[in-house]
Protein backbone atom coordinates (compact mmCIF):
# COMPACT_ATOMS: atom_id res chain seq x y z
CA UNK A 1 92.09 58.37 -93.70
CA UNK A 2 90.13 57.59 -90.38
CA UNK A 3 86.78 55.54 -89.99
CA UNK A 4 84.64 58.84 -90.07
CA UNK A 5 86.40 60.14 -93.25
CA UNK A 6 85.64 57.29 -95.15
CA UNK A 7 82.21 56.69 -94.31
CA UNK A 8 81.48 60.27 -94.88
CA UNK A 9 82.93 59.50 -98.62
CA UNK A 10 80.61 56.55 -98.47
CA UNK A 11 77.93 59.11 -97.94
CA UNK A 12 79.05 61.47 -100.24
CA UNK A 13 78.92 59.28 -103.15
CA UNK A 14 75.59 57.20 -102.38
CA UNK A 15 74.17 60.69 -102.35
CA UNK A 16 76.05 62.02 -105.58
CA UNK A 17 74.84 58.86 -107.03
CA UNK A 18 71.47 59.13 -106.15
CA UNK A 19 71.19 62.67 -107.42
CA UNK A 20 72.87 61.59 -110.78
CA UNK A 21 70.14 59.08 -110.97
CA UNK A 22 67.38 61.87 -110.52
CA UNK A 23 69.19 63.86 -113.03
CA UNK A 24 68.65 61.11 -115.57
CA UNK A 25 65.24 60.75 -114.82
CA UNK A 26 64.19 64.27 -114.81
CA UNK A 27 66.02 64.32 -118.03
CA UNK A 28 64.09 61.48 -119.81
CA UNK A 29 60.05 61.93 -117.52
CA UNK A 30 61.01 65.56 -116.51
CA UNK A 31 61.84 69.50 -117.59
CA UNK A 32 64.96 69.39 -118.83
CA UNK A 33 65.62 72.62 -115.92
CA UNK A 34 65.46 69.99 -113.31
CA UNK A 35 67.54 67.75 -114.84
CA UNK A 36 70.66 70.82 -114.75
CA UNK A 37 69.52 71.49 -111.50
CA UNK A 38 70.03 67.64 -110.34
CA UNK A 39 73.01 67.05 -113.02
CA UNK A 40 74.77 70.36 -111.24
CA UNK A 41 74.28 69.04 -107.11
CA UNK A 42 75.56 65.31 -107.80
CA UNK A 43 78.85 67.56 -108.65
CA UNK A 44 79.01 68.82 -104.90
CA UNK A 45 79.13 65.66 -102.60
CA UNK A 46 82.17 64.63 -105.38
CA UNK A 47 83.80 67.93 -104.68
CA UNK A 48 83.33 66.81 -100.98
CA UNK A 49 84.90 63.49 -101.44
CA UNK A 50 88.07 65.39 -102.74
CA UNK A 51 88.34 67.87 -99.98
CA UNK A 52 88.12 65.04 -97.53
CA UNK A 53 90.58 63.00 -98.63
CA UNK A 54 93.12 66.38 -99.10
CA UNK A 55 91.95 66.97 -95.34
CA UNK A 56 93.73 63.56 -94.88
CA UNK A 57 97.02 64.19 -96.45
CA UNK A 58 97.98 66.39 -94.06
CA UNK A 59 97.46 63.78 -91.06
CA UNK A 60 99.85 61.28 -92.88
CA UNK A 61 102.96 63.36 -93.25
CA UNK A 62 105.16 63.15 -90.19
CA UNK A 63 106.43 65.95 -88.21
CA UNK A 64 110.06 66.72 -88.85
CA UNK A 65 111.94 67.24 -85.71
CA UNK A 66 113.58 70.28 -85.00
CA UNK A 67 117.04 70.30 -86.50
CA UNK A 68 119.94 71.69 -84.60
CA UNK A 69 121.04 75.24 -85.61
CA UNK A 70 123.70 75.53 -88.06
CA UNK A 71 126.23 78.20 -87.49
CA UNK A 72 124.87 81.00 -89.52
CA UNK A 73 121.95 80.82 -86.48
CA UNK A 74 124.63 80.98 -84.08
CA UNK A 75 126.00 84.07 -86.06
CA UNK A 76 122.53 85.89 -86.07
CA UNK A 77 121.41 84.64 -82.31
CA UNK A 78 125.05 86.16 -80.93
CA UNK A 79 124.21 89.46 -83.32
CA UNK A 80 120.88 89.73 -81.85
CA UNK A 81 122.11 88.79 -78.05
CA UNK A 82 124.74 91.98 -78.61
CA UNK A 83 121.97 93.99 -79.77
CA UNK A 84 119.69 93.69 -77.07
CA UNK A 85 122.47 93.86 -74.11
CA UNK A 86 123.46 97.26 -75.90
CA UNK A 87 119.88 98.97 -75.26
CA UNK A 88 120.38 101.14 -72.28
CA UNK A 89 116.45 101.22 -71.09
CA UNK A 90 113.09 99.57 -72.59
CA UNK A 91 111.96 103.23 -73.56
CA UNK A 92 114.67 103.46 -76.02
CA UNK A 93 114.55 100.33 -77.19
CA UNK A 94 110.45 100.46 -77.73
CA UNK A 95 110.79 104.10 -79.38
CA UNK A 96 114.13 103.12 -81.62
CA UNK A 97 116.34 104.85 -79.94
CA UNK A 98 114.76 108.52 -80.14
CA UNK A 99 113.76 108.65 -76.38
CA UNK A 100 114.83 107.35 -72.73
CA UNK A 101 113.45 106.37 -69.40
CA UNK A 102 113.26 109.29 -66.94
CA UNK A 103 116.20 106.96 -64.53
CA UNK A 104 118.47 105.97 -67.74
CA UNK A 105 122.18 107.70 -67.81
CA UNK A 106 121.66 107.84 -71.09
CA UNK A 107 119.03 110.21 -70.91
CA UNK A 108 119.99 113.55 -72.42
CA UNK A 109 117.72 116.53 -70.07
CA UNK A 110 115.82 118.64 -72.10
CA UNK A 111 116.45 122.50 -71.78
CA UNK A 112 113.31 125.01 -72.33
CA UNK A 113 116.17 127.44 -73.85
CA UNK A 114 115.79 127.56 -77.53
């Protein structure tokens, strides 16, 4: 956890604190209303403390380095390589294979016999 993050849990439970202690003393001198009402926000800066410090699990994992591809990626990076030199024109490939560019030899003309 960096500086910041744990002064801001500092914070978070001098002020939870506090507001604990104002719950007690509503309780006791006070309406008992306030004293929920104080009893229920010294719950927040705690709930505060414990996203911070899950914020700061993520920052002390390493980073895995990227592992070298087996050969069932070689397999599926030669299938897709095939694939793509087999499409004639980006038209067909983009419409999956119902339609062709106007210069493709592929390109079947379209009669206006029926």
């Amino acid at each position: 956890m960096t500086r910041s993050g744990r002064l801001l849990c500092a914070l978070y439970l001098a002020t939870s604190t506090g507001l604990a202690w104002t719950a007690v003393s509503e309780w006791r001198y006070g309406p008992p209303w306030a004293a929920a009402v104080f009893a229920g926000a010294s719950v927040v800066p705690l709930i505060a403390v414990v996203r911070e410090t899950d914020l700061a699990e993520p920052r002390r994992t390493p980073v895995r380095p990227p592992r070298a591809p087996d050969a069932a990626s070689g397999a599926a990076d030669a299938l897709v390589r095939a694939e793509l030199d087999g499409a004639c024109c980006e038209r067909w490939w983009t419409s999956l294979g119902t339609d062709h560019d106007a210069g493709c030899g592929r390109r079947v003309p379209r009669s206006s016999a029926a």
